[in-house]
Protein backbone atom coordinates (compact mmCIF):
# COMPACT_ATOMS: atom_id res chain seq x y z
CA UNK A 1 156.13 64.59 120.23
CA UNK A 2 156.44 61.48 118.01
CA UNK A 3 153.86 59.56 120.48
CA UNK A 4 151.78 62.28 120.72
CA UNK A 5 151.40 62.31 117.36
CA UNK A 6 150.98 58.63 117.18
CA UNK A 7 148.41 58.56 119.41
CA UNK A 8 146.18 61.21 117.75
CA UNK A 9 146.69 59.26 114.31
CA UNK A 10 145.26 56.66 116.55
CA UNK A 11 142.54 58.82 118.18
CA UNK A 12 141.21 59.62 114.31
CA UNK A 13 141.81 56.03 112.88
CA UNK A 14 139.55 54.52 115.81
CA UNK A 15 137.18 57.30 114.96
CA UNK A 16 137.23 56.14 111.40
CA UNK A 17 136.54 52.87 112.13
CA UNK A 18 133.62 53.62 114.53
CA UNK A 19 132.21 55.60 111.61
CA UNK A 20 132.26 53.26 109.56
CA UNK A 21 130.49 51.09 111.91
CA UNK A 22 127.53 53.27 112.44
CA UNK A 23 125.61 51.31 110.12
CA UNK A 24 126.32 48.09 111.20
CA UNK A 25 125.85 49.40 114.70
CA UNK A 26 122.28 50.85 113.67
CA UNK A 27 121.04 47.15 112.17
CA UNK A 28 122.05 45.64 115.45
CA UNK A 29 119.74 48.31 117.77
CA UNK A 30 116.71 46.73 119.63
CA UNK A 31 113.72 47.46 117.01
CA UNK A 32 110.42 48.20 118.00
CA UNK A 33 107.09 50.16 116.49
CA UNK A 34 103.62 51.47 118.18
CA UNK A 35 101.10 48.03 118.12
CA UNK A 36 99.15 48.01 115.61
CA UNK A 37 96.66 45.22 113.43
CA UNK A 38 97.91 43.86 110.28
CA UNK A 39 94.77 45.32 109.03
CA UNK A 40 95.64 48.69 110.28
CA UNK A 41 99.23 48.36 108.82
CA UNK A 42 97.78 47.39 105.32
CA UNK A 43 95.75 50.50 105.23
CA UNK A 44 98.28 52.55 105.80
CA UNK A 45 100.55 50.90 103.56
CA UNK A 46 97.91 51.61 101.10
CA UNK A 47 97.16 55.36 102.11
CA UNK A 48 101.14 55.76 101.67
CA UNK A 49 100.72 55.90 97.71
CA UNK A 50 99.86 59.57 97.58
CA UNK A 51 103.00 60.15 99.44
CA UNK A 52 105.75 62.73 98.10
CA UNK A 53 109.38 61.11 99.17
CA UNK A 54 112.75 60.14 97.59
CA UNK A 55 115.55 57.77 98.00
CA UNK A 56 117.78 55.23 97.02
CA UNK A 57 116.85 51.57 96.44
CA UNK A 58 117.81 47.87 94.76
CA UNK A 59 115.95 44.98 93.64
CA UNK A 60 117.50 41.79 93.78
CA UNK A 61 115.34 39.78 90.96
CA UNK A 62 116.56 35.34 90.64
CA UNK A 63 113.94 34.46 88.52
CA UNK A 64 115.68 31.71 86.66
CA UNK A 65 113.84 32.16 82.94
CA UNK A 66 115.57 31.61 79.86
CA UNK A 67 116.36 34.93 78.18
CA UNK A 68 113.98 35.56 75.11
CA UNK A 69 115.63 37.73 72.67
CA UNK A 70 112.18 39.64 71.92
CA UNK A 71 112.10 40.35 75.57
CA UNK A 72 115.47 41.62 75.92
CA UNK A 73 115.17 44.67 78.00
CA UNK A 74 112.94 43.02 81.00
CA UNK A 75 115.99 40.57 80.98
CA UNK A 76 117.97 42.67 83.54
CA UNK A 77 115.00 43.15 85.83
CA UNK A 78 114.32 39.54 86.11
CA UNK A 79 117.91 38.47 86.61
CA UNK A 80 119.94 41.21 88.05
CA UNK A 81 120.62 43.69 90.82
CA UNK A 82 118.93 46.86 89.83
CA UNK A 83 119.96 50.07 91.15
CA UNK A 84 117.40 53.13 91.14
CA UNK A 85 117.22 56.61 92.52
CA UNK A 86 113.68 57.84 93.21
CA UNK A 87 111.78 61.23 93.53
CA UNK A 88 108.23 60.81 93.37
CA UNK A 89 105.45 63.65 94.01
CA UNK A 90 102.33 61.49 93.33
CA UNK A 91 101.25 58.69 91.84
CA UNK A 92 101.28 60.36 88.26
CA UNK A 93 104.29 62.85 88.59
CA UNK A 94 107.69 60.89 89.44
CA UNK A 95 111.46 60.08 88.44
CA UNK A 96 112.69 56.95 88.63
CA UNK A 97 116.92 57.14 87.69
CA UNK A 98 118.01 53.26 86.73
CA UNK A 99 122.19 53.25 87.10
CA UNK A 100 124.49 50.73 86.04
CA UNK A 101 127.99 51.27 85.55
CA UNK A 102 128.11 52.09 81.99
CA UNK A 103 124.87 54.14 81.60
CA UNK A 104 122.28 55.69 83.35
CA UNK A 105 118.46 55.23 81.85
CA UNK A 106 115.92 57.73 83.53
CA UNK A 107 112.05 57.45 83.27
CA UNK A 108 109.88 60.76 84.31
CA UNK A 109 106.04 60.12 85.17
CA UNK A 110 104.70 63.97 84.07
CA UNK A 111 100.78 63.06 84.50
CA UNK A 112 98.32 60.31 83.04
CA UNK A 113 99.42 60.73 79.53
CA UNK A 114 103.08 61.69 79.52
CA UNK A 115 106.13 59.79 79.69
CA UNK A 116 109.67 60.98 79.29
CA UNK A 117 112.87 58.44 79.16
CA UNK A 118 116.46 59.35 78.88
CA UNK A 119 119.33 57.35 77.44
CA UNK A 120 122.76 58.08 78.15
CA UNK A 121 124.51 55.91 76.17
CA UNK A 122 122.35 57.44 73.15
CA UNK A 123 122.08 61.05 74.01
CA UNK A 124 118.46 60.38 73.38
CA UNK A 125 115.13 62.24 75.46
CA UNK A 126 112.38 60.80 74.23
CA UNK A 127 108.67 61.88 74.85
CA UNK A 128 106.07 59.37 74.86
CA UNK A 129 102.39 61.02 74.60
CA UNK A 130 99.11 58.84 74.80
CA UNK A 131 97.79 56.67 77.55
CA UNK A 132 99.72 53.13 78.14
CA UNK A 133 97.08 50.54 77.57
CA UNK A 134 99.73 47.32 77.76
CA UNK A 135 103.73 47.71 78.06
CA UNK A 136 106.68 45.83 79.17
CA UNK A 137 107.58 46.05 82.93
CA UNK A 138 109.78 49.11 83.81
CA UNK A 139 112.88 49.24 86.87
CA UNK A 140 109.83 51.64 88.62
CA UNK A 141 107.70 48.35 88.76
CA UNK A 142 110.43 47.35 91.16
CA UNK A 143 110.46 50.28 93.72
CA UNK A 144 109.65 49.12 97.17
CA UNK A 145 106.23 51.32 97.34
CA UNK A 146 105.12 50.88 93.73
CA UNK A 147 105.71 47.06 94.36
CA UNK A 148 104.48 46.65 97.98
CA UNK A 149 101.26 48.59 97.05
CA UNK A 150 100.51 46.76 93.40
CA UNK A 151 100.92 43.56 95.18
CA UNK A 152 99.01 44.34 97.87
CA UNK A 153 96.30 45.51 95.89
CA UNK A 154 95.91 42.81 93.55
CA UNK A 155 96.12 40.44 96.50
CA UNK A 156 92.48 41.92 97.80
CA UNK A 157 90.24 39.13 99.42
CA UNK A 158 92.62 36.46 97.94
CA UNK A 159 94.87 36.62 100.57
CA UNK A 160 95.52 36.45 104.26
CA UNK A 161 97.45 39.39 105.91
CA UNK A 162 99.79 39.11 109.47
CA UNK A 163 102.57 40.88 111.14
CA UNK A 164 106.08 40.19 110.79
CA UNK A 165 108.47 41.28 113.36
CA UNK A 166 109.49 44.50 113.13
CA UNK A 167 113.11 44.99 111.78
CA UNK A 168 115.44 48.28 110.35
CA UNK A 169 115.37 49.22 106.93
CA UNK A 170 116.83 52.31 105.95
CA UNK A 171 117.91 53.06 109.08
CA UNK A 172 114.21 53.37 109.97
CA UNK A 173 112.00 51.13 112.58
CA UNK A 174 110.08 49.49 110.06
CA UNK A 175 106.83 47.10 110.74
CA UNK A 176 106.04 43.99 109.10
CA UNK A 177 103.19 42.83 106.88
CA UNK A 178 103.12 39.20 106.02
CA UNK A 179 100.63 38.69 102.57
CA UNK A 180 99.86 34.83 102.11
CA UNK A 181 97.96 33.87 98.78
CA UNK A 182 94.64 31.05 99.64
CA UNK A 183 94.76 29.73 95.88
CA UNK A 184 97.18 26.41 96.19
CA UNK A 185 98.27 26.91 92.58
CA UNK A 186 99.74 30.63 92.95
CA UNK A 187 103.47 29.81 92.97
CA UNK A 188 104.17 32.58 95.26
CA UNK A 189 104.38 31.03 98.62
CA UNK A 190 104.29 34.78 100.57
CA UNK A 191 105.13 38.34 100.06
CA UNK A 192 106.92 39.91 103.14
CA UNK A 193 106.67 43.87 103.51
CA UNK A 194 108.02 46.20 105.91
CA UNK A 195 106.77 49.72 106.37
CA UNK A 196 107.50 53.13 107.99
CA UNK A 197 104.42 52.28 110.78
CA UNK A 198 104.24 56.25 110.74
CA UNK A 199 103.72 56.92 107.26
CA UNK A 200 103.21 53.60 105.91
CA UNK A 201 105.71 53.58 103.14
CA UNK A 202 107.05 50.71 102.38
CA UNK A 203 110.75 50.67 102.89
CA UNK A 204 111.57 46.51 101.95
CA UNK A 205 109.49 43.74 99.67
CA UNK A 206 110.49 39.95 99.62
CA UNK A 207 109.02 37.51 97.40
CA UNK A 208 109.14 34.08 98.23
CA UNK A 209 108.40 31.32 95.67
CA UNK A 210 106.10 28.21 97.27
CA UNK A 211 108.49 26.02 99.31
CA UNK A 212 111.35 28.25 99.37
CA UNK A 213 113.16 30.00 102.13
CA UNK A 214 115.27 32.79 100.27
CA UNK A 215 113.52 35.65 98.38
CA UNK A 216 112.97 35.16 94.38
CA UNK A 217 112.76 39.57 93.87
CA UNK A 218 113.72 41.71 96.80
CA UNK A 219 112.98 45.15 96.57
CA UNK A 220 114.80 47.53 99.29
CA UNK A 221 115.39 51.41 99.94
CA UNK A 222 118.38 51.84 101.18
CA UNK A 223 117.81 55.93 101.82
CA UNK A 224 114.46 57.50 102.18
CA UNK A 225 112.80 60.33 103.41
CA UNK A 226 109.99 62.30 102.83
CA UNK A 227 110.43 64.98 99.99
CA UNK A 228 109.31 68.78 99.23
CA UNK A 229 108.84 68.51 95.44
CA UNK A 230 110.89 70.49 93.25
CA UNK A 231 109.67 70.48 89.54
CA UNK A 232 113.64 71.13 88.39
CA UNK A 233 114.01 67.60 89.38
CA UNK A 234 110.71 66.05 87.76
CA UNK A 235 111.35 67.95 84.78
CA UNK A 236 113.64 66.53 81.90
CA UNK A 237 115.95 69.29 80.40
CA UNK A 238 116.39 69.10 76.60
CA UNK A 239 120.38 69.68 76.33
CA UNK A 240 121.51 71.30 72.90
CA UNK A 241 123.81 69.08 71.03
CA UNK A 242 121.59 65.89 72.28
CA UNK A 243 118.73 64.10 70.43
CA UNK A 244 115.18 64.41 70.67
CA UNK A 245 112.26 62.47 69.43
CA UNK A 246 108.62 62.53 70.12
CA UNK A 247 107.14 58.95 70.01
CA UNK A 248 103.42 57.64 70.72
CA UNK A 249 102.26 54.77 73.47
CA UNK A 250 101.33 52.56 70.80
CA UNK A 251 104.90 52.94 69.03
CA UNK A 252 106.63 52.45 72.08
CA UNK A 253 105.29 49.03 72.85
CA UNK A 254 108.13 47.17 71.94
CA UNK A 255 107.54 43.37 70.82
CA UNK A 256 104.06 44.25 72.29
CA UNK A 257 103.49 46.06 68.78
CA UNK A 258 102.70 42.30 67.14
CA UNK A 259 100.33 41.47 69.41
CA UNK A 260 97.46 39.78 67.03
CA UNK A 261 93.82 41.60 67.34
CA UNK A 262 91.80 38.78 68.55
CA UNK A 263 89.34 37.81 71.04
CA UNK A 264 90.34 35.33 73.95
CA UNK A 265 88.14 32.71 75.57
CA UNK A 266 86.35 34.26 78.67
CA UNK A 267 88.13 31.42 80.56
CA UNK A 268 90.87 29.64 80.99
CA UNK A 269 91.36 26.11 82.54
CA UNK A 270 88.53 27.19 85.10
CA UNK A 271 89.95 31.18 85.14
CA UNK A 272 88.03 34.11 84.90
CA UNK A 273 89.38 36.74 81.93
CA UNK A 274 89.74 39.44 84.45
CA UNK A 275 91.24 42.23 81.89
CA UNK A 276 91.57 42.65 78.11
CA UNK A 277 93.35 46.13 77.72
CA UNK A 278 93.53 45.10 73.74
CA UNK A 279 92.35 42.87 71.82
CA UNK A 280 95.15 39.90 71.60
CA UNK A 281 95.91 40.18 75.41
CA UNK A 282 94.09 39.32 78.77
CA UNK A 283 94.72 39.05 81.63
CA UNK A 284 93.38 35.41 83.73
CA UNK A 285 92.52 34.30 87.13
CA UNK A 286 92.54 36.36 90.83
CA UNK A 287 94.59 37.69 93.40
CA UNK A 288 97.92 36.64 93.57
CA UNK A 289 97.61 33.59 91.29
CA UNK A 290 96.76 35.69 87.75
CA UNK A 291 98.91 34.57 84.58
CA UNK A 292 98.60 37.33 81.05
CA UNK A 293 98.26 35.84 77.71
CA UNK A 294 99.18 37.52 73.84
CA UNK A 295 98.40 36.75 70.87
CA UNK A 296 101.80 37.25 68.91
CA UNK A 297 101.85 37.94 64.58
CA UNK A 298 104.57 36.21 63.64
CA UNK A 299 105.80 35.15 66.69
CA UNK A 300 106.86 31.29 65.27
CA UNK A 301 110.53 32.03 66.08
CA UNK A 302 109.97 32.80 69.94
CA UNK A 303 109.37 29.44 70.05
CA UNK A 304 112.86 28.10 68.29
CA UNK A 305 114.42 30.81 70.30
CA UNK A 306 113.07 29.63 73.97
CA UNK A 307 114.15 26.56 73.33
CA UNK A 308 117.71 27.40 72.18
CA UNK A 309 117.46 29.25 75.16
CA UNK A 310 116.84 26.37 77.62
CA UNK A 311 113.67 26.04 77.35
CA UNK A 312 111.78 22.67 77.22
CA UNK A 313 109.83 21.79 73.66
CA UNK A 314 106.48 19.72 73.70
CA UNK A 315 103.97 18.63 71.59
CA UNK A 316 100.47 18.19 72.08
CA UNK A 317 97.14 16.39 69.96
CA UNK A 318 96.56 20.21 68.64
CA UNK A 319 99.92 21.73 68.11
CA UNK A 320 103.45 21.86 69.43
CA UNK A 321 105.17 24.56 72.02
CA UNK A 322 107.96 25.32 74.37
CA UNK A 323 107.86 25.76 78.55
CA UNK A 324 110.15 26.69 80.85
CA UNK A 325 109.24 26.95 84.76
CA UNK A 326 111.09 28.50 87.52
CA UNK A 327 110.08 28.66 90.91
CA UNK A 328 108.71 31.79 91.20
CA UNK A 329 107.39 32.39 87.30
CA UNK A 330 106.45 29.54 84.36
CA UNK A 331 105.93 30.52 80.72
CA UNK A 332 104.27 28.77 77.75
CA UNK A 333 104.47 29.13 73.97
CA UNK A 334 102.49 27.39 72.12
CA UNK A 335 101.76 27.58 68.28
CA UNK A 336 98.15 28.05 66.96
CA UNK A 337 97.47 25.38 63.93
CA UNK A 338 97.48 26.88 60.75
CA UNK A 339 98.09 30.39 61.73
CA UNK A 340 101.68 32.34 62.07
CA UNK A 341 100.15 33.38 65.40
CA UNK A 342 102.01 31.87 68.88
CA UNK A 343 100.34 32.66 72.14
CA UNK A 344 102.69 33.55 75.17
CA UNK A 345 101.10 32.38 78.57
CA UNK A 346 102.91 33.69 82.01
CA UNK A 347 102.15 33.98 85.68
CA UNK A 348 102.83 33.24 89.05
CA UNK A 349 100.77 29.86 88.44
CA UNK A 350 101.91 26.66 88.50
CA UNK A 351 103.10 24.90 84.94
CA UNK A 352 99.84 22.71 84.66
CA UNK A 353 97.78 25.76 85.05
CA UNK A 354 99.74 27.02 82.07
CA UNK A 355 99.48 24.06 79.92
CA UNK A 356 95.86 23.34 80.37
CA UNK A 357 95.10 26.82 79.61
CA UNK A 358 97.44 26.54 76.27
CA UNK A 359 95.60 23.62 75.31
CA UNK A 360 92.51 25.71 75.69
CA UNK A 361 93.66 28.56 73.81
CA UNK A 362 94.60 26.41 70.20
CA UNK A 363 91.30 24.79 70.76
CA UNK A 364 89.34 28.24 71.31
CA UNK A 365 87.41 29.20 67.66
């Protein structure tokens, strides 16, 4: 009796083990997906965004910048593993649950004009009515789809598009879209994708920097599947005994509330003002080589603070700033003579980009 009984303990402990293995086992199958174009895989990458699905995914950001205290909660994005559950019905109506191990931050998309967030270390729903001309990047920027498609998107006819082999994600046979900026001075040296080559979702995002070999922001579902919407999930629930507040777009902006209304130059070191969604802000240069500038009130102290921070000071024949450059992201403050105003430059371009455009900026009347 004893070794019968020792051998079934041993019976369920190998099947434990081969359980355990099934994922492992899974990553190791022979992977392969119906032949297709890279320009038949980007349109259905792109076709994917109307797509109702959830899941479970991380992003993996290493950007290397030196933390800005005015920029505080993008920090974690940047630097960080960031854990997110997803449920997404369209484009305009999703749920995008951020975890960490002390709190749990949840964003709802309800339409064009209405934003929800939830705070559990506060207690706090808060509604957020008006349209979102500028804001502060959000964990949902970071979701494998959202990303894949913005990126490939803004890449356009700035880019050159291949196929990867095909590998698992997700337990899924996933194909592979290679996107290659053509402007030398874009610091990104490729964005790998792979996709569902059914559906086209995109299940995994790596960004290289130029000249580098491991990913500066990986994006990856873990779990995914395609989803029969159910409004009780898309629908934040107002629990008696928590708080409640009702706040506007424009309130909600953050630092981006000091942004100084001003025009910027139409160009930039040779770059095209492609965007101005305010006055104070714009948005320079194409495809995956763009960099955003503001126009900060008041913003004299980012400048002490960057550099506290690691950041390297400089001084020029108009004015004096800070920069710090990683590989995948460089940033520029520099001060406007005889104003309180500091303009913020940052992109995926490289520093001299930056600089010269700085330099353009303080001499801009």
């Amino acid at each position: 009796m004893a070794g019968a009984a020792g051998w079934r303990w041993l019976v369920v402990a190998a099947g434990i083990v081969l359980l355990c293995s099934l994922p492992v086992l899974a990553s190791t199958l022979p992977v392969s997906v119906p032949q297709m174009s890279a320009a038949q895989l980007r349109a259905r990458i792109l076709a994917s965004r109307s797509m109702a699905f959830s899941g479970y995914a991380e992003s993996d950001a290493t950007f290397g910048l030196p933390p800005l205290g005015a920029f505080s909660s993008v920090a974690d994005l940047l630097d960080g593993i960031t854990k997110m559950e997803v449920w997404q019905a369209s484009p305009t109506r999703w749920r995008v649950d951020t975890l960490s191990d002390a709190s749990e931050r949840d964003m709802y998309q309800a339409g064009t004009t209405t934003q929800y967030t939830w705070d559990s270390q506060q207690e706090l729903l808060t509604e957020i009515t008006g349209a979102q001309t500028i804001r502060l990047p959000v964990a949902a920027d970071l979701v494998p789809s959202a990303l894949a498609i913005r990126i490939i998107t803004q890449a356009g006819s700035h880019a050159t598009f291949g196929l990867l082999p095909p590998r698992r994600v997700a337990g899924q046979a996933a194909a592979g879209l290679r996107v290659t900026p053509t402007d030398p001075s874009s610091t990104i040296g490729q964005v790998d994708v792979w996709a569902n080559p059914g559906d086209g979702l995109p299940l995994l995002v790596e960004i290289l920097a130029r000249g580098s070999t491991k990913p500066a922001l990986e994006s990856e579902f873990f779990q995914v599947s395609p989803w029969h919407p159910d409004s009780a999930l898309l629908t934040p629930r107002h629990v008696p005994g928590n708080g409640f507040a009702v706040t506007s777009a424009n309130a909600f902006r953050g630092v981006l509330s000091n942004v100084l209304s001003r025009p910027l130059p139409p160009t930039l070191d040779g770059r095209s003002l492609i965007s101005a969604p305010v006055f104070g802000t714009g948005v320079y240069g194409n495809g995956l080589a763009p960099f955003v500038v503001l126009a900060i009130h008041g913003g004299y102290n980012f400048i002490e603070d960057a550099i506290s921070a690691g950041a390297t000071p400089f001084t020029s024949q108009f004015s004096h700033g800070a920069y710090a450059s990683a590989p995948l992201v460089n940033l520029v403050l520099i001060h406007e003579p005889f104003t309180h105003a500091v303009f913020l430059l940052a992109g995926f371009v490289s520093r001299t980009v930056l600089m010269n455009a700085a330099q353009d900026l303080v001499a801009f009347r």
